[in-house]
PDB file of N, CA and C in Angstrom:
ATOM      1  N   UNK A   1      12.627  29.231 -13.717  1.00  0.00           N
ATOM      2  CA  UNK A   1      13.342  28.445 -12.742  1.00  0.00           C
ATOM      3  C   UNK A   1      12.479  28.205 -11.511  1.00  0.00           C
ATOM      4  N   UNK A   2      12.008  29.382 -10.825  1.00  0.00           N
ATOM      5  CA  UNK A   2      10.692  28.960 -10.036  1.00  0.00           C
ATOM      6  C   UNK A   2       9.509  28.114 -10.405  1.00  0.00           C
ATOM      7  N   UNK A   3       9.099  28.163 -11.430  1.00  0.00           N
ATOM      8  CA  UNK A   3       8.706  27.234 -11.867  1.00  0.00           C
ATOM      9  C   UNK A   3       8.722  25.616 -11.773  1.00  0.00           C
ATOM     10  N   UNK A   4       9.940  25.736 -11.840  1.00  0.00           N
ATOM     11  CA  UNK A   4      10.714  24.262 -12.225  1.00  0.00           C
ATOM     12  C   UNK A   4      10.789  23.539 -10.901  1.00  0.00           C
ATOM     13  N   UNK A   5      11.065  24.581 -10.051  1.00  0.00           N
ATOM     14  CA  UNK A   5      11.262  24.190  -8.667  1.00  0.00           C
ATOM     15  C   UNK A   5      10.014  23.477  -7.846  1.00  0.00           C
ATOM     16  N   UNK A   6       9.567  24.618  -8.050  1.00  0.00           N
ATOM     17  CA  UNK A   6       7.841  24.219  -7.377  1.00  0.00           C
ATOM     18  C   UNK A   6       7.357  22.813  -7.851  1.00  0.00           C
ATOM     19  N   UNK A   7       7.296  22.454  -9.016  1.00  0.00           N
ATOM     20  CA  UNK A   7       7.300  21.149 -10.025  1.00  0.00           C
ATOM     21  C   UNK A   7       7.780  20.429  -9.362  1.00  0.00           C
ATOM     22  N   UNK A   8       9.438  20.425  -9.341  1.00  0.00           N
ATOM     23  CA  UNK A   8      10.140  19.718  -8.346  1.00  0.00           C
ATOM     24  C   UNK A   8       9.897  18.963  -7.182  1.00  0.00           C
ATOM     25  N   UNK A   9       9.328  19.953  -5.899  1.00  0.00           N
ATOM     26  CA  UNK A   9       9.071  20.089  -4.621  1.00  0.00           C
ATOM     27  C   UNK A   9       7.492  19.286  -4.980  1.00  0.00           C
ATOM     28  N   UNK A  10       6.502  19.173  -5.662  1.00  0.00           N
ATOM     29  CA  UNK A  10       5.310  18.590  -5.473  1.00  0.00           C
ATOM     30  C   UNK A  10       5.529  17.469  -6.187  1.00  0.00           C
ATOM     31  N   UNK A  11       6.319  17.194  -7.149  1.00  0.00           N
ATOM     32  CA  UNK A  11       6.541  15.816  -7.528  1.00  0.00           C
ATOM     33  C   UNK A  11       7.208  14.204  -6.672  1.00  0.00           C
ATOM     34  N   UNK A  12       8.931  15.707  -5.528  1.00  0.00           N
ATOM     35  CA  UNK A  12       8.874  14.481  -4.540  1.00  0.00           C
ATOM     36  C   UNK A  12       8.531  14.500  -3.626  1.00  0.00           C
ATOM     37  N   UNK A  13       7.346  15.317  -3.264  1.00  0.00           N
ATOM     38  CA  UNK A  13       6.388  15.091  -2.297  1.00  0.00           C
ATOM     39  C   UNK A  13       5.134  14.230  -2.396  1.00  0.00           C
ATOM     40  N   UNK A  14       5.079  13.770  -3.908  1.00  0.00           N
ATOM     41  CA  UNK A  14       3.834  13.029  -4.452  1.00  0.00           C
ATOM     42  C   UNK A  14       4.504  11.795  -3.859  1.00  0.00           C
ATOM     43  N   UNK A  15       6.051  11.094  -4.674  1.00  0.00           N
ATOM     44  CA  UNK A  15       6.451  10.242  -4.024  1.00  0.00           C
ATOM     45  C   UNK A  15       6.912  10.044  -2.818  1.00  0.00           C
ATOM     46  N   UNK A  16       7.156  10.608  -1.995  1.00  0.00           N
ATOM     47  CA  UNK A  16       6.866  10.424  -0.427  1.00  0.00           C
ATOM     48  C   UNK A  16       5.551   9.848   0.273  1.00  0.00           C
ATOM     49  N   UNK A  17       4.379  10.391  -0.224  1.00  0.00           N
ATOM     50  CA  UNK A  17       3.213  10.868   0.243  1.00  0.00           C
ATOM     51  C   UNK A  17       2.814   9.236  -0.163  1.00  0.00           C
ATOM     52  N   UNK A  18       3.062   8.869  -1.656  1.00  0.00           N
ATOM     53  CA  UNK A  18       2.276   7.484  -2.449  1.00  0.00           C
ATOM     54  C   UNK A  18       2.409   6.413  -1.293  1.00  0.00           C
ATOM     55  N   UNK A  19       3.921   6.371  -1.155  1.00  0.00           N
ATOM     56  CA  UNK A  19       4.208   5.372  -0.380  1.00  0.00           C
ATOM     57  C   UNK A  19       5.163   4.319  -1.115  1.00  0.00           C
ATOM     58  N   UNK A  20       6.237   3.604  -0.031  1.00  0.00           N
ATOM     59  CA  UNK A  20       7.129   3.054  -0.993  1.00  0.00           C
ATOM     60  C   UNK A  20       7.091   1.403  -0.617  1.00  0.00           C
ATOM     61  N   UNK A  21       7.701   0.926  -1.639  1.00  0.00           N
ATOM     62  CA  UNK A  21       7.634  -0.730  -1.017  1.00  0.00           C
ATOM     63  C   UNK A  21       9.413  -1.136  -0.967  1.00  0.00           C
ATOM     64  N   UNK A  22       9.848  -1.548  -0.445  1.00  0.00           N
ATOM     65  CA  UNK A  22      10.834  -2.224  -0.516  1.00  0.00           C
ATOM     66  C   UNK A  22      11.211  -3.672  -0.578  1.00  0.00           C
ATOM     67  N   UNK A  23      11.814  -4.532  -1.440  1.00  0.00           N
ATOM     68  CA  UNK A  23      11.690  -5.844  -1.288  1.00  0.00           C
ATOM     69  C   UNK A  23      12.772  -6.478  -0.357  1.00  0.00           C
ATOM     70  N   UNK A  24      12.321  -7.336   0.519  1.00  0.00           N
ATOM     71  CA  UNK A  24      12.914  -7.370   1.569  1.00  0.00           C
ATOM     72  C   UNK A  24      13.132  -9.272   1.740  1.00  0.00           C
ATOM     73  N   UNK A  25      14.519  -9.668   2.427  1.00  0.00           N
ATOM     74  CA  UNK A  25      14.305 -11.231   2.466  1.00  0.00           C
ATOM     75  C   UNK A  25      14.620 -11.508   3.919  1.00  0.00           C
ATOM     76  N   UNK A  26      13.794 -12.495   4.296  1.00  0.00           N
ATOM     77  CA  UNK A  26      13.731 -12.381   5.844  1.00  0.00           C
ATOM     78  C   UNK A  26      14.315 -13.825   5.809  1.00  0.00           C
ATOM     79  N   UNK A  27      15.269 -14.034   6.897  1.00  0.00           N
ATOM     80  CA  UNK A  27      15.974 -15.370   7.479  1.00  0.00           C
ATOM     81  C   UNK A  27      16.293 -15.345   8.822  1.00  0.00           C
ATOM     82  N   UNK A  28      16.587 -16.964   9.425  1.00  0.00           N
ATOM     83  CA  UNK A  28      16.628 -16.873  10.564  1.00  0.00           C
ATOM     84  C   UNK A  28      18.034 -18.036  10.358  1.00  0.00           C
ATOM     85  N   UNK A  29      18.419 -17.975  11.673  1.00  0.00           N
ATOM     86  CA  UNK A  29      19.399 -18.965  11.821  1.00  0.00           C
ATOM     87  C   UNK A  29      19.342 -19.320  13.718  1.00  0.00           C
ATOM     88  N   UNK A  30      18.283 -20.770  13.507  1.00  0.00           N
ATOM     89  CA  UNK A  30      18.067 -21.611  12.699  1.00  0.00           C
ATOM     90  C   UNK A  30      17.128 -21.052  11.728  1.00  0.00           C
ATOM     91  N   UNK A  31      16.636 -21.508  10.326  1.00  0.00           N
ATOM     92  CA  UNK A  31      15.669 -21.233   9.559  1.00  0.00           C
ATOM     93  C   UNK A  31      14.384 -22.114  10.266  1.00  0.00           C
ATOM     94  N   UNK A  32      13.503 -21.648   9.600  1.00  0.00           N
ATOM     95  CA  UNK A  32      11.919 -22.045  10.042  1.00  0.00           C
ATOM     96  C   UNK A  32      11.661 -21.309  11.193  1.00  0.00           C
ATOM     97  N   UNK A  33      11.838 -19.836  11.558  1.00  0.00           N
ATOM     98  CA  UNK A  33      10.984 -19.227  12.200  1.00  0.00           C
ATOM     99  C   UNK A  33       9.584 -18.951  11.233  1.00  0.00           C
ATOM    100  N   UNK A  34       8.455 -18.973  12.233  1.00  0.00           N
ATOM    101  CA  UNK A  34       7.401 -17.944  12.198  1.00  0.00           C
ATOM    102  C   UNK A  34       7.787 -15.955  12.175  1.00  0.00           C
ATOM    103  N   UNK A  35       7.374 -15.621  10.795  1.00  0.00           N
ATOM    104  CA  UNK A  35       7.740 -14.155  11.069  1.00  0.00           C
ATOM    105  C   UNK A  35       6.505 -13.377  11.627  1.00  0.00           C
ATOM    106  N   UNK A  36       6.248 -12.055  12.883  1.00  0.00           N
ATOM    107  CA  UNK A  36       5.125 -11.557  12.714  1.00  0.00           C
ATOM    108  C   UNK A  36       5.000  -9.893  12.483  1.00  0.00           C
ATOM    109  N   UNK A  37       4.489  -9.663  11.726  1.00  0.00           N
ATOM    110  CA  UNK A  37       4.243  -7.752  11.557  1.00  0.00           C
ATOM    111  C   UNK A  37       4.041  -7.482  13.027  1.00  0.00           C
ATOM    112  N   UNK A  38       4.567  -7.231  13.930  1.00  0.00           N
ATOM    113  CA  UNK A  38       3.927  -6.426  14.938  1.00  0.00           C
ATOM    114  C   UNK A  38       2.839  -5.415  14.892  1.00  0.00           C
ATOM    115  N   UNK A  39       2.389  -4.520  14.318  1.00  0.00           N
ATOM    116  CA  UNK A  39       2.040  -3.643  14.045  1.00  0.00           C
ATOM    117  C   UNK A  39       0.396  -4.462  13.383  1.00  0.00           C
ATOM    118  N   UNK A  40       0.299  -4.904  13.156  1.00  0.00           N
ATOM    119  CA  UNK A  40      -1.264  -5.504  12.977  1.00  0.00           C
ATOM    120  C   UNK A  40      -1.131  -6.908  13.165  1.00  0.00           C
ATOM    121  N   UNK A  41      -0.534  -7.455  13.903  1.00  0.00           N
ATOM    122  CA  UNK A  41      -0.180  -8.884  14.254  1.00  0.00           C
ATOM    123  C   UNK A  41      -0.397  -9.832  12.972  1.00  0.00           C
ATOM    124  N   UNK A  42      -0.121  -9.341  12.196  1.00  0.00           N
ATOM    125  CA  UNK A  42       0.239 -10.676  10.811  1.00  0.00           C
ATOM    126  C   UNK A  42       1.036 -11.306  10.381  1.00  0.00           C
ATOM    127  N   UNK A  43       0.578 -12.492  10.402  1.00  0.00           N
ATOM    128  CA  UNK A  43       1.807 -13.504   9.901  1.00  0.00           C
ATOM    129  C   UNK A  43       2.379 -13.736   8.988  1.00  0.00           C
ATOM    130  N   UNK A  44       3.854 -12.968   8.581  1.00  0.00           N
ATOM    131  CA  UNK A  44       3.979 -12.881   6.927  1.00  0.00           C
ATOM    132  C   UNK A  44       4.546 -14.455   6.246  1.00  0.00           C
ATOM    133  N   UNK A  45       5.090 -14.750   7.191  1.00  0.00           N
ATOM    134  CA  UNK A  45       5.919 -15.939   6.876  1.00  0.00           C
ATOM    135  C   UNK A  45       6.757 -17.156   7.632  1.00  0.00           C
ATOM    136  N   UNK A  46       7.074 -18.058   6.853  1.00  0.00           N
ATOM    137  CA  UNK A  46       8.259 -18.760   7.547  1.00  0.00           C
ATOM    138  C   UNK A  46       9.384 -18.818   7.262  1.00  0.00           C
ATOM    139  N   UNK A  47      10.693 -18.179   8.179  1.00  0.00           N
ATOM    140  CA  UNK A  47      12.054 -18.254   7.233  1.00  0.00           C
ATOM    141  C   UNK A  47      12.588 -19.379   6.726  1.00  0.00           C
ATOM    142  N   UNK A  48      13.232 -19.475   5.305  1.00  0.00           N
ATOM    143  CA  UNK A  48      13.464 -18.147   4.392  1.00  0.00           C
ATOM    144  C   UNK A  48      12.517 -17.828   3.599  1.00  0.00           C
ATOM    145  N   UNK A  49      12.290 -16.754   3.586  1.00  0.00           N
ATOM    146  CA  UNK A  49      11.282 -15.906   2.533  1.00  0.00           C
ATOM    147  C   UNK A  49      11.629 -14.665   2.378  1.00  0.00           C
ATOM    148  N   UNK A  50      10.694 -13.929   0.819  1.00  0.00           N
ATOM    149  CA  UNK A  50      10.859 -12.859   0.279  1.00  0.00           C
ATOM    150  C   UNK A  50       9.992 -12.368   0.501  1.00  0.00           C
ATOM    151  N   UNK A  51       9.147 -10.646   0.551  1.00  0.00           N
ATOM    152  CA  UNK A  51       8.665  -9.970   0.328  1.00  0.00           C
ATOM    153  C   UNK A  51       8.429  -8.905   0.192  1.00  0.00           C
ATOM    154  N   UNK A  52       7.983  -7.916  -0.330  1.00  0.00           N
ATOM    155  CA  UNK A  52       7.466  -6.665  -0.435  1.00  0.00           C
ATOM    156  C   UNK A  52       6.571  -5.755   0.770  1.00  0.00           C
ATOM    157  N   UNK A  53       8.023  -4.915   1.461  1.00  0.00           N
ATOM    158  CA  UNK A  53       7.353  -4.537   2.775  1.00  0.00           C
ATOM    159  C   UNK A  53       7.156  -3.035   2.092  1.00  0.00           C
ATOM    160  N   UNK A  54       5.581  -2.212   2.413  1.00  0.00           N
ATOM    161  CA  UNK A  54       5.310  -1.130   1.588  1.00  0.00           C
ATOM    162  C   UNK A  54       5.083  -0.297   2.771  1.00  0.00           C
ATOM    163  N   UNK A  55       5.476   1.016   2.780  1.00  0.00           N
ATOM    164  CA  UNK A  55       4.929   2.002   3.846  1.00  0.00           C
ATOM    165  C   UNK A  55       3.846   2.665   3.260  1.00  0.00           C
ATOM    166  N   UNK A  56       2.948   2.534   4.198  1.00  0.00           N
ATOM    167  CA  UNK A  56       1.448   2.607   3.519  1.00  0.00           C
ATOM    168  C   UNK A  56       0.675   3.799   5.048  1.00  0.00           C
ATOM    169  N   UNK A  57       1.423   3.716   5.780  1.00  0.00           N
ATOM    170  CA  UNK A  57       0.974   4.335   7.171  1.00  0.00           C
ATOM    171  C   UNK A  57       1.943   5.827   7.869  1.00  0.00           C
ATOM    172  N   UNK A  58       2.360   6.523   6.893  1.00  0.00           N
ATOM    173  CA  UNK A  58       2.940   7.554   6.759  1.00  0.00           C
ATOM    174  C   UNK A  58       4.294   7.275   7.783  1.00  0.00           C
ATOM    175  N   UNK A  59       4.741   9.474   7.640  1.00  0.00           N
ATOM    176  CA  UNK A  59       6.092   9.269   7.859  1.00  0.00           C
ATOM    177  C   UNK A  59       6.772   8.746   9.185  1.00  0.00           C
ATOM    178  N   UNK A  60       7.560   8.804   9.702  1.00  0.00           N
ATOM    179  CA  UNK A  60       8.275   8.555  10.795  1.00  0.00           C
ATOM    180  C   UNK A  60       7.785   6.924  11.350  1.00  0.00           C
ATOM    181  N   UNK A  61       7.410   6.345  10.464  1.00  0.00           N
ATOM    182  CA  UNK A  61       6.784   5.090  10.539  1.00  0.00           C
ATOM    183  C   UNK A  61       7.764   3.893  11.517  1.00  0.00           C
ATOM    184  N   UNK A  62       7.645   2.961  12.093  1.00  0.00           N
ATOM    185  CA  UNK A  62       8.092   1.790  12.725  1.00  0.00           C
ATOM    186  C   UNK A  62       7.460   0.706  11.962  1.00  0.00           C
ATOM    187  N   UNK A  63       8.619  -0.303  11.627  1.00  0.00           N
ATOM    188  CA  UNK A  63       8.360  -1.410  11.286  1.00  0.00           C
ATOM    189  C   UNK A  63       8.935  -2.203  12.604  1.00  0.00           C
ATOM    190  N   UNK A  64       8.081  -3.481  13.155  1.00  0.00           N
ATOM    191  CA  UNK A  64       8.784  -4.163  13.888  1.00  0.00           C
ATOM    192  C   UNK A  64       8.335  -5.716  13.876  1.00  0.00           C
ATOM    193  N   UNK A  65       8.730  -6.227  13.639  1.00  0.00           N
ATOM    194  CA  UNK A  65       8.954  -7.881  13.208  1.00  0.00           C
ATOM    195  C   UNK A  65       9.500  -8.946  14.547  1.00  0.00           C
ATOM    196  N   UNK A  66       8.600  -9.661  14.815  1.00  0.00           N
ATOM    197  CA  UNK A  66       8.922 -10.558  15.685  1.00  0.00           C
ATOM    198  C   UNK A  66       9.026 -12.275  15.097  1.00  0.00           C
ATOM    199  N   UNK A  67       9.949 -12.841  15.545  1.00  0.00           N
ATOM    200  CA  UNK A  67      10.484 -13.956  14.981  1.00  0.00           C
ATOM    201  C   UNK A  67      10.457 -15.228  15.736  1.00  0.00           C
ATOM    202  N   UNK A  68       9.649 -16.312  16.037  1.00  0.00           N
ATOM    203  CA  UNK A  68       9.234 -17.170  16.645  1.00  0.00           C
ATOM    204  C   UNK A  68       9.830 -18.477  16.512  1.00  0.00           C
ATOM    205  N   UNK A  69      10.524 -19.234  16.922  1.00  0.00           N
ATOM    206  CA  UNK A  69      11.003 -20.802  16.731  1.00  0.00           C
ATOM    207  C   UNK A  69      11.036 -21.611  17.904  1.00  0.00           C
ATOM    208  N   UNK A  70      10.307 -22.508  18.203  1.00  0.00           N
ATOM    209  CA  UNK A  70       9.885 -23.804  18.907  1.00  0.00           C
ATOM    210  C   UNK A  70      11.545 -23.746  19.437  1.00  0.00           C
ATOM    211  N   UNK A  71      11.891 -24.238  21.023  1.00  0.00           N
ATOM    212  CA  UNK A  71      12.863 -23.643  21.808  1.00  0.00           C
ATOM    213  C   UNK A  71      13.832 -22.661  21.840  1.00  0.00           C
ATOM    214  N   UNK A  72      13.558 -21.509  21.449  1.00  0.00           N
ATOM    215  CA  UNK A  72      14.117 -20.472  21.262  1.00  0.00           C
ATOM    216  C   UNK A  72      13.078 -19.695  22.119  1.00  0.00           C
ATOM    217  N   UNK A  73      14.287 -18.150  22.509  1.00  0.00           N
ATOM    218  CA  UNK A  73      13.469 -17.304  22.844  1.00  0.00           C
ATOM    219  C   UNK A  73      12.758 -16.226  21.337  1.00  0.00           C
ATOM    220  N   UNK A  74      11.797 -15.747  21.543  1.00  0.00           N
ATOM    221  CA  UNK A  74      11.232 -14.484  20.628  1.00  0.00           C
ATOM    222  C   UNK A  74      12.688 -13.843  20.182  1.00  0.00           C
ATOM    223  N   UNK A  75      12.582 -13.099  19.139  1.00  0.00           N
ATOM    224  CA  UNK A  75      13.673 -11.954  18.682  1.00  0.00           C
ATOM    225  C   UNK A  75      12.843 -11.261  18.051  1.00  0.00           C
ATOM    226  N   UNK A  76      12.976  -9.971  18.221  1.00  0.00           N
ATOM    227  CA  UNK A  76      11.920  -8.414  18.091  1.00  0.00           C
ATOM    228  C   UNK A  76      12.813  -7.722  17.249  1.00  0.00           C
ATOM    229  N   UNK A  77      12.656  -7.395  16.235  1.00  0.00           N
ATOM    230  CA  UNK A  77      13.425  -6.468  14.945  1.00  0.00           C
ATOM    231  C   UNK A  77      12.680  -5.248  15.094  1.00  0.00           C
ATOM    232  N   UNK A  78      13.314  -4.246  15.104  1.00  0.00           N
ATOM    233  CA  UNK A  78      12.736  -2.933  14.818  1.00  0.00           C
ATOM    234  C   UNK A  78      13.232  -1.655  14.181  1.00  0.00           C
ATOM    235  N   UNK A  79      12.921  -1.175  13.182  1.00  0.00           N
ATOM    236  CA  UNK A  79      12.877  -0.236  11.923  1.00  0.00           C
ATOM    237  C   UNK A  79      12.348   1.070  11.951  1.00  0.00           C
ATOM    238  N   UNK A  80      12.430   2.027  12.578  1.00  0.00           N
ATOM    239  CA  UNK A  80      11.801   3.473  12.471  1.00  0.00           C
ATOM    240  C   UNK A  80      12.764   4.702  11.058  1.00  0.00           C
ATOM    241  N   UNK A  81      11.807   5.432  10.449  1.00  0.00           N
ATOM    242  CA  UNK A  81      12.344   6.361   9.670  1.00  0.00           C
ATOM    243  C   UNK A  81      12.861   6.948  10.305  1.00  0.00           C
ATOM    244  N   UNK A  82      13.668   7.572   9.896  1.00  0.00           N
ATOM    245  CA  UNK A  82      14.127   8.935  10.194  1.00  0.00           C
ATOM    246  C   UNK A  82      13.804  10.516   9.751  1.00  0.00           C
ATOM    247  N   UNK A  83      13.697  10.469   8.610  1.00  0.00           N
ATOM    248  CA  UNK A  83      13.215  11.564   7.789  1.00  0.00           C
ATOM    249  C   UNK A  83      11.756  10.985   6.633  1.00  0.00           C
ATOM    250  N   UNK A  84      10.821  11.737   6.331  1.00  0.00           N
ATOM    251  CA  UNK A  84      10.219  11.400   5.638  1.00  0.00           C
ATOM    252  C   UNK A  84      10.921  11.610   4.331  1.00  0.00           C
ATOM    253  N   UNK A  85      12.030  11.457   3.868  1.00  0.00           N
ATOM    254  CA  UNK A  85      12.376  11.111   2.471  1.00  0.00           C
ATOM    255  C   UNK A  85      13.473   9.337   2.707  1.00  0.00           C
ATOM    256  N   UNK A  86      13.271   8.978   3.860  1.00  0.00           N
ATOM    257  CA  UNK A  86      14.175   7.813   3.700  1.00  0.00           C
ATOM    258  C   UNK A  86      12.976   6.745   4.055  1.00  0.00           C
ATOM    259  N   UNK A  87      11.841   7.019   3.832  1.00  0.00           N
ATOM    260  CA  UNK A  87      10.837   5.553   3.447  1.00  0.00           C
ATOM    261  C   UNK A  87      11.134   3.980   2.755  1.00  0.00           C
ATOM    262  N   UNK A  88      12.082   4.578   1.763  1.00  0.00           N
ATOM    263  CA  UNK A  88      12.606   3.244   1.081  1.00  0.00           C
ATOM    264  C   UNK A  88      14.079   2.528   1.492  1.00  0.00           C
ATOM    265  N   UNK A  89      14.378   3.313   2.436  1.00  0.00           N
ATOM    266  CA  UNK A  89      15.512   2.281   3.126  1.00  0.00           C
ATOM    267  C   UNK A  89      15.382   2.179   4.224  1.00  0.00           C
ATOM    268  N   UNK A  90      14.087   2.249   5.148  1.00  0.00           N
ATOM    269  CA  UNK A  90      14.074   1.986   6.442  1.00  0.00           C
ATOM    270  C   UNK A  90      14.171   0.458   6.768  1.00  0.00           C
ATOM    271  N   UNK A  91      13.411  -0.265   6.499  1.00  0.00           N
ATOM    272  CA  UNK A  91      14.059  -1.936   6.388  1.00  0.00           C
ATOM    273  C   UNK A  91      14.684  -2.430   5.240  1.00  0.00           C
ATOM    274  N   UNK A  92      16.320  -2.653   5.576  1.00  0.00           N
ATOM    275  CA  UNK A  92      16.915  -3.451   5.202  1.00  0.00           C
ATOM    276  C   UNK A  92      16.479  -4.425   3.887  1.00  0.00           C
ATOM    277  N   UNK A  93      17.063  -4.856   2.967  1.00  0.00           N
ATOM    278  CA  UNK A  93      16.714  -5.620   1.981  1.00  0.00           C
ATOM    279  C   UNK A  93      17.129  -7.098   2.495  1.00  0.00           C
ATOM    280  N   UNK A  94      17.760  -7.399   3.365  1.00  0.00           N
ATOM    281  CA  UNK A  94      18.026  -8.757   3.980  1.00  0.00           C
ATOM    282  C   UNK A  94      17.460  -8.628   5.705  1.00  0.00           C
ATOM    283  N   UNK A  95      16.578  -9.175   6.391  1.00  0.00           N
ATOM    284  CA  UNK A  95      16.469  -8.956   7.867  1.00  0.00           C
ATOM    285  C   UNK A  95      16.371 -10.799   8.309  1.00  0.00           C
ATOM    286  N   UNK A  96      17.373 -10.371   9.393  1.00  0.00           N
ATOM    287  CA  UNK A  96      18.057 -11.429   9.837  1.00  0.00           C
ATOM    288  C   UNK A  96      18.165 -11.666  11.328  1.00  0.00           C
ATOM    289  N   UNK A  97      17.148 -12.721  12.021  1.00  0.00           N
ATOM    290  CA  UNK A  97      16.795 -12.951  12.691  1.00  0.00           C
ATOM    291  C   UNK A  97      18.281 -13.821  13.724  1.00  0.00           C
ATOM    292  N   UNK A  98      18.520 -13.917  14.862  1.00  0.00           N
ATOM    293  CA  UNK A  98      19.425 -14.640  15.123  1.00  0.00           C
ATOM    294  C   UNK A  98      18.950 -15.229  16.483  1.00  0.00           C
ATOM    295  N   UNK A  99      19.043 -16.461  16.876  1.00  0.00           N
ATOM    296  CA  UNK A  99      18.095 -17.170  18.051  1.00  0.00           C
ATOM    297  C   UNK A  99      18.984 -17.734  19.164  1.00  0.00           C
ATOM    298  N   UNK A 100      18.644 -17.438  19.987  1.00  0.00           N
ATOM    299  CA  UNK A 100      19.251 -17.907  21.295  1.00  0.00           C
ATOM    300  C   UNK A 100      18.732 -19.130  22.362  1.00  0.00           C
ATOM    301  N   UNK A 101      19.066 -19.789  22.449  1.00  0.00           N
ATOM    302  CA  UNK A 101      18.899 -21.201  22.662  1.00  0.00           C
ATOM    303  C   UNK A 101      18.479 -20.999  24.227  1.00  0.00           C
ATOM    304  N   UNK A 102      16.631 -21.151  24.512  1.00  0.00           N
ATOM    305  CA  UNK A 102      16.160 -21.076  25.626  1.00  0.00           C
ATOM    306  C   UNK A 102      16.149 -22.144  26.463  1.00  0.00           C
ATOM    307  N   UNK A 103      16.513 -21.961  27.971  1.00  0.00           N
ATOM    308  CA  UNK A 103      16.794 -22.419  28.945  1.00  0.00           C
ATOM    309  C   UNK A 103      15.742 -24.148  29.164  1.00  0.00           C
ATOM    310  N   UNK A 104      15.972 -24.836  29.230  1.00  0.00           N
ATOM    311  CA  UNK A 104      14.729 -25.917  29.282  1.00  0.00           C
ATOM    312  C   UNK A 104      14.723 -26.448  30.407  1.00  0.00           C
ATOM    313  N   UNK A 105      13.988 -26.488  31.360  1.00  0.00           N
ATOM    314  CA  UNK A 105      13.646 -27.079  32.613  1.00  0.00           C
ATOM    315  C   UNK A 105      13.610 -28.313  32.595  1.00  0.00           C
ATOM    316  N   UNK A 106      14.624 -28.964  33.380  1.00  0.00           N
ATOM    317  CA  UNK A 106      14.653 -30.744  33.320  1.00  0.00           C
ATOM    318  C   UNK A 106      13.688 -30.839  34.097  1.00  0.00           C
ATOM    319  N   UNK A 107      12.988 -32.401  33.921  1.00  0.00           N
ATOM    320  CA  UNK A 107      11.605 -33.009  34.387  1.00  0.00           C
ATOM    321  C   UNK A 107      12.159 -33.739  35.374  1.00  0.00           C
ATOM    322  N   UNK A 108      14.052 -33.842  35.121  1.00  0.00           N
ATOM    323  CA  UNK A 108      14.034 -34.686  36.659  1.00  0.00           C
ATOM    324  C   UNK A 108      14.207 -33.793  38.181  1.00  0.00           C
ATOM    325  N   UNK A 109      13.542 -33.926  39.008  1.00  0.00           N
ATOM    326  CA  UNK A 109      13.735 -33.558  40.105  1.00  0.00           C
ATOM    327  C   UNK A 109      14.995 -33.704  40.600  1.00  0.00           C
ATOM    328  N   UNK A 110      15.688 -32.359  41.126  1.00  0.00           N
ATOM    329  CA  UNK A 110      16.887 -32.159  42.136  1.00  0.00           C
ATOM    330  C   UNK A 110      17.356 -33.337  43.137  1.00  0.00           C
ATOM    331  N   UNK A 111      18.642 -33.504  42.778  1.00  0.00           N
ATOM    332  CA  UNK A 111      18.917 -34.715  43.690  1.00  0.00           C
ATOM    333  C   UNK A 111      19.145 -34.259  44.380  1.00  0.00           C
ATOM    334  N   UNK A 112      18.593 -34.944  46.042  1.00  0.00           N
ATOM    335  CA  UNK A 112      18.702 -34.650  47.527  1.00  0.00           C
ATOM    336  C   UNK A 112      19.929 -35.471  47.688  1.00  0.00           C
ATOM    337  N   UNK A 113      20.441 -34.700  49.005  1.00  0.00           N
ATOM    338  CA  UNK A 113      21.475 -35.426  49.464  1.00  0.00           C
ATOM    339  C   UNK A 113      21.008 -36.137  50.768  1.00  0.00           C
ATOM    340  N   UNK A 114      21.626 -37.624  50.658  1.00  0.00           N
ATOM    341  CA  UNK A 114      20.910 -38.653  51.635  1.00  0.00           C
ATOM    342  C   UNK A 114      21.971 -38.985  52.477  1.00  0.00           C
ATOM    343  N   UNK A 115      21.341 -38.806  53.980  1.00  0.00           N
ATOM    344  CA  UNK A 115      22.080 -38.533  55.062  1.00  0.00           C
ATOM    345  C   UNK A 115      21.979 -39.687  56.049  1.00  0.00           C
TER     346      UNK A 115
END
């Protein structure tokens, strides 16, 4: 039984240790953001899309995703483990961006009041 155990304990520590991927679908509303990895500034995509986000940079890891669309402000997603056995559900299998409609400065100048 000790045996078995020990077996046990280094087998799901192998899978912890490998590293996990999760497949993940990223959207925005509006769609056609720019998505970016924070974390090495890469550009994975434009919403909607699928992919395979892998923890490759050990435990207690942060994922954080920034989401870009032409008059909108930025939206910053962020994902930290909790335990090194919950690697494969730290991001979500759907991440879902939601955009807030940035302020636009009119080009016409303030009407004066004429006295």
């Amino acid at each position: 039984m000790k045996q078995f155990l020990s077996r046990a304990i280094v087998s799901a520590a192998a899978v912890v240790l490998a590293g996990c991927a999760t497949q993940v679908q990223f959207e925005s509303s509006p769609p056609g953001a720019e998505v970016t990895y924070d974390r090495n500034g890469t550009v994975l995509g434009t919403t909607p899309f699928s992919m395979s986000i892998k923890d490759d940079f050990g435990w207690f890891s942060v994922y954080q995703f920034t989401a870009r669309l032409d008059g909108y402000e930025p939206v910053v997603l962020s994902f930290a483990e909790r335990t090194p056995l919950d690697a494969q559900q730290v991001v979500p299998s759907v991440v879902r961006f939601e955009f807030k409609k940035t302020p636009v400065a009119s080009a016409e100048p303030a009407a004066s009041a004429v006295q």
